[in-house]
C-alpha atoms as a PDB file:
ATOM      1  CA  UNK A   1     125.500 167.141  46.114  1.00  0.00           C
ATOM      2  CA  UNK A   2     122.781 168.688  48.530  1.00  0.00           C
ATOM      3  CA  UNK A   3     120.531 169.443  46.072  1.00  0.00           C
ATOM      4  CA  UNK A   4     120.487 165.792  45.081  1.00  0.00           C
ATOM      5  CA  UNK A   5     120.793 164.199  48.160  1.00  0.00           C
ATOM      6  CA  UNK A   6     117.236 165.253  48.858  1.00  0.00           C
ATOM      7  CA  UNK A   7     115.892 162.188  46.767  1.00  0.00           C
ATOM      8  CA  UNK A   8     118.620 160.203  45.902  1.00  0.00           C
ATOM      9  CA  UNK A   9     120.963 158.029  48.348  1.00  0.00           C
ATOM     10  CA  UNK A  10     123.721 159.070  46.308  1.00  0.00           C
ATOM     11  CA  UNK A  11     126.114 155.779  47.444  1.00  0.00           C
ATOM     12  CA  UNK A  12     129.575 155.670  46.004  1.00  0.00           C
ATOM     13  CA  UNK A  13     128.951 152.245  44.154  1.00  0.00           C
ATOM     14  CA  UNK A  14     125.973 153.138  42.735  1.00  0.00           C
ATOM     15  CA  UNK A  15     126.353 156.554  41.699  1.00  0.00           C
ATOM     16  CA  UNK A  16     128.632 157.570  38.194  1.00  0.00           C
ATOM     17  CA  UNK A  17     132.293 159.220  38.469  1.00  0.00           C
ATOM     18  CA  UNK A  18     133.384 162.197  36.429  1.00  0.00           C
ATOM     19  CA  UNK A  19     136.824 162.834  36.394  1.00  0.00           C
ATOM     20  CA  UNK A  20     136.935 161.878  40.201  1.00  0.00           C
ATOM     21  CA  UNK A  21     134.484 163.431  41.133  1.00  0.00           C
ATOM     22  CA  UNK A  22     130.894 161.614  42.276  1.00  0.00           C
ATOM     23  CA  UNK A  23     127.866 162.814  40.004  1.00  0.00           C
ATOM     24  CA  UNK A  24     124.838 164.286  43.025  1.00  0.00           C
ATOM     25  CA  UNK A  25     122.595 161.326  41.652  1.00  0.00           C
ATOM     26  CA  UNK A  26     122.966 157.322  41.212  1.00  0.00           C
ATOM     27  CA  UNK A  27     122.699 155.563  38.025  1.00  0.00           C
ATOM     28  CA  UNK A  28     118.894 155.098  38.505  1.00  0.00           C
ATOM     29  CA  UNK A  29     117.917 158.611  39.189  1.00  0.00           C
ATOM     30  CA  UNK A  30     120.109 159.564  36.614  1.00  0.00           C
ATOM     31  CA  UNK A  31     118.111 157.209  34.391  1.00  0.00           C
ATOM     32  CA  UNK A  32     115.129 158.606  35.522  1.00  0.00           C
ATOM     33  CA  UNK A  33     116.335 162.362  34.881  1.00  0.00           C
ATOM     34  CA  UNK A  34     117.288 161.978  31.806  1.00  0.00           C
ATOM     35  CA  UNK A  35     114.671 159.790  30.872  1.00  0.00           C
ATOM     36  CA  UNK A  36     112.361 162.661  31.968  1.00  0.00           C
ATOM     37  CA  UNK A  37     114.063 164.412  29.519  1.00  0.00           C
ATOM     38  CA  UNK A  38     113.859 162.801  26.521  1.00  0.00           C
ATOM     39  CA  UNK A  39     110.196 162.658  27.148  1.00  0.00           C
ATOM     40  CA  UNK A  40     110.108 166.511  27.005  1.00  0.00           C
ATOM     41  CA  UNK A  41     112.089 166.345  23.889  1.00  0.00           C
ATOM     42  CA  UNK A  42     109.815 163.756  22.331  1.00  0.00           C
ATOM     43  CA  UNK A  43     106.616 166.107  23.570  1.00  0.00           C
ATOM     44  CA  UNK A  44     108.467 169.288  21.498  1.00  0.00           C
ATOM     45  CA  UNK A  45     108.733 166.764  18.400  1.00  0.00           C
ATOM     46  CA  UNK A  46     105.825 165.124  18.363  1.00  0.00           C
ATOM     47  CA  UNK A  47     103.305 166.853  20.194  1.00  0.00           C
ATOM     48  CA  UNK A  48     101.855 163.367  21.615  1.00  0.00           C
ATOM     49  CA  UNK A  49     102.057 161.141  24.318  1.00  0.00           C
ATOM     50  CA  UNK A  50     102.730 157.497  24.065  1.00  0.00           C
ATOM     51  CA  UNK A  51      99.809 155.264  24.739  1.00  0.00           C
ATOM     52  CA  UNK A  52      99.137 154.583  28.296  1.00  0.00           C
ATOM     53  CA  UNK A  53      99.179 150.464  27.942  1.00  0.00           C
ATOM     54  CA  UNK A  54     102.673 151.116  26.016  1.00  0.00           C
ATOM     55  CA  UNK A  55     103.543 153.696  28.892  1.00  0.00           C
ATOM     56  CA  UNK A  56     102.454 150.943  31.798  1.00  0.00           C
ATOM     57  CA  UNK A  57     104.348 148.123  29.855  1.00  0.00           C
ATOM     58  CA  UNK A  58     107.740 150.052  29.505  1.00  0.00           C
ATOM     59  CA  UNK A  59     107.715 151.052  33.150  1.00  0.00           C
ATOM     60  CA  UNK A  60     107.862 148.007  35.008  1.00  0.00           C
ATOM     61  CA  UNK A  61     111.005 146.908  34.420  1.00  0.00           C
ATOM     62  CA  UNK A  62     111.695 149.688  37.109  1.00  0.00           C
ATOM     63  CA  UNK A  63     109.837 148.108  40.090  1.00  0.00           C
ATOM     64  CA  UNK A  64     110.539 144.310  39.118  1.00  0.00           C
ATOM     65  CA  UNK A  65     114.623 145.075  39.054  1.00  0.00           C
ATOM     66  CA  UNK A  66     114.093 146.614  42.391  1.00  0.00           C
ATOM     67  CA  UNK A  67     112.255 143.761  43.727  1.00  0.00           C
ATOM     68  CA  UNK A  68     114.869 141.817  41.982  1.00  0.00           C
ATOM     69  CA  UNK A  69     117.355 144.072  44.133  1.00  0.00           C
ATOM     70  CA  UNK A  70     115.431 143.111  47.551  1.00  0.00           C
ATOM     71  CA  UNK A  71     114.977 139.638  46.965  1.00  0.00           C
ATOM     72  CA  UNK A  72     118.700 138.800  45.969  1.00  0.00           C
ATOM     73  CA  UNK A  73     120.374 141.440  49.148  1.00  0.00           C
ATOM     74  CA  UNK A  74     121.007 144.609  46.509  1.00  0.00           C
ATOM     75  CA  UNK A  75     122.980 142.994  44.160  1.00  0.00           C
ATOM     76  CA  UNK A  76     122.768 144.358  40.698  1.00  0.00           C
ATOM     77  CA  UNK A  77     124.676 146.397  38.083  1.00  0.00           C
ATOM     78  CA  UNK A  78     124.739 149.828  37.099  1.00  0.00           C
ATOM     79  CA  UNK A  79     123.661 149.483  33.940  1.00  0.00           C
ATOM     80  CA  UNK A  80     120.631 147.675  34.395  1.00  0.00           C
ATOM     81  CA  UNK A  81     119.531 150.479  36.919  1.00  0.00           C
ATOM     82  CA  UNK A  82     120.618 153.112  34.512  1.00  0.00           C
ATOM     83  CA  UNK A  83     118.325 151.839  31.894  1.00  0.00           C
ATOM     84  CA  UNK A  84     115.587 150.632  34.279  1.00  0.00           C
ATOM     85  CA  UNK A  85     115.753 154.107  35.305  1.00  0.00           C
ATOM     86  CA  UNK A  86     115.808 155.677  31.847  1.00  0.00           C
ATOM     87  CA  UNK A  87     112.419 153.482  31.048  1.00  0.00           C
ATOM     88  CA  UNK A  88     110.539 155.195  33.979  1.00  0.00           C
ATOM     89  CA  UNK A  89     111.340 158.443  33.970  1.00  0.00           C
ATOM     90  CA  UNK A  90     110.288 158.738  30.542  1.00  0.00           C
ATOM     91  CA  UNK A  91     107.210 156.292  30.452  1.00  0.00           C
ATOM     92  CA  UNK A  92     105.862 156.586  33.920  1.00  0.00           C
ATOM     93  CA  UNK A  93     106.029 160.285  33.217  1.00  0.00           C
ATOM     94  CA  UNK A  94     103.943 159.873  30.060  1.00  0.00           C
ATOM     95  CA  UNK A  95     101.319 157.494  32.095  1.00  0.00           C
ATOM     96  CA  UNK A  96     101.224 160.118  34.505  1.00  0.00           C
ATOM     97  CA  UNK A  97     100.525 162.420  32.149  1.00  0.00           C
ATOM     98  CA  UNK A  98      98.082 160.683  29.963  1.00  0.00           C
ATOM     99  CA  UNK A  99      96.281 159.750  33.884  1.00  0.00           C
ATOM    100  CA  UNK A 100      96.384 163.453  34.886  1.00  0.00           C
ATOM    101  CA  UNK A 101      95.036 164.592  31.098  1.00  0.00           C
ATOM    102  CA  UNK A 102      91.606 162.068  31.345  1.00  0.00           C
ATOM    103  CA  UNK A 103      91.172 163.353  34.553  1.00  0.00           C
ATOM    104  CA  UNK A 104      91.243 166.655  33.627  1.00  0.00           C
ATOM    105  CA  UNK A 105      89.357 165.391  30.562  1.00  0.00           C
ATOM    106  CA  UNK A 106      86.508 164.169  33.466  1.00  0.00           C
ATOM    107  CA  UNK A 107      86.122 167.208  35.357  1.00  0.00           C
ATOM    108  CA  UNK A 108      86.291 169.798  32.823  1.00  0.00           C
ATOM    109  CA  UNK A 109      82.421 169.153  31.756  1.00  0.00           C
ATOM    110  CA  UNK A 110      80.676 168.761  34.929  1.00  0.00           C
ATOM    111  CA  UNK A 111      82.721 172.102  35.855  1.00  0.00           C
ATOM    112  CA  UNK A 112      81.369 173.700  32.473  1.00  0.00           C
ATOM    113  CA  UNK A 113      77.632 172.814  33.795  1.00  0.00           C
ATOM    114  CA  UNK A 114      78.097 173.958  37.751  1.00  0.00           C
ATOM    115  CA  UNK A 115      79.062 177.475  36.132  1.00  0.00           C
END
């Protein structure tokens, strides 16, 4: 539970039981975790990134549920933060990715010709 109390609130309501016992992360960073995940394993079996418009378009549900979440008091269900979750942690990844690879892109040449 420590180890995933240092970025997740880990409350009761929102966080999955197994056998009793409260998982160290909520539905959404579980969602996000896994969906982390199955980007790797989509990396290993492909060898590509999605597109970064289809990237930006799958991760917003993320951020509009949790303004949903603020503007209503909190209220919301598990499994919509579960797969809200799931979306961003594999598509913001991959945005993040395809961002940090045309940067990289960018300053590669202009450090070829400093050299």
């Amino acid at each position: 539970m420590w180890a995933g109390a240092l970025w997740c609130h880990q409350m009761p309501a929102r966080s999955p039981h197994f056998f009793g016992a409260q998982f160290p992360l909520c539905w959404r960073c579980t969602g996000i975790a896994l969906g982390a995940l199955a980007l790797f394993a989509w990396l290993v079996a492909t060898k590509r990134l999605p597109t970064l418009a289809v990237s930006l378009l799958l991760a917003l549900p993320l951020p509009l549920d949790v303004l949903h979440a603020l503007a209503t008091g909190g209220e919301g269900d598990n499994a919509r933060r579960l797969l809200t979750g799931l979306l961003w942690g594999c598509f913001a990844t991959a945005a993040a990715l395809r961002l940090l690879t045309r940067l990289g892109a960018r300053r590669t040449p202009s450090a070829a010709r400093e050299v």
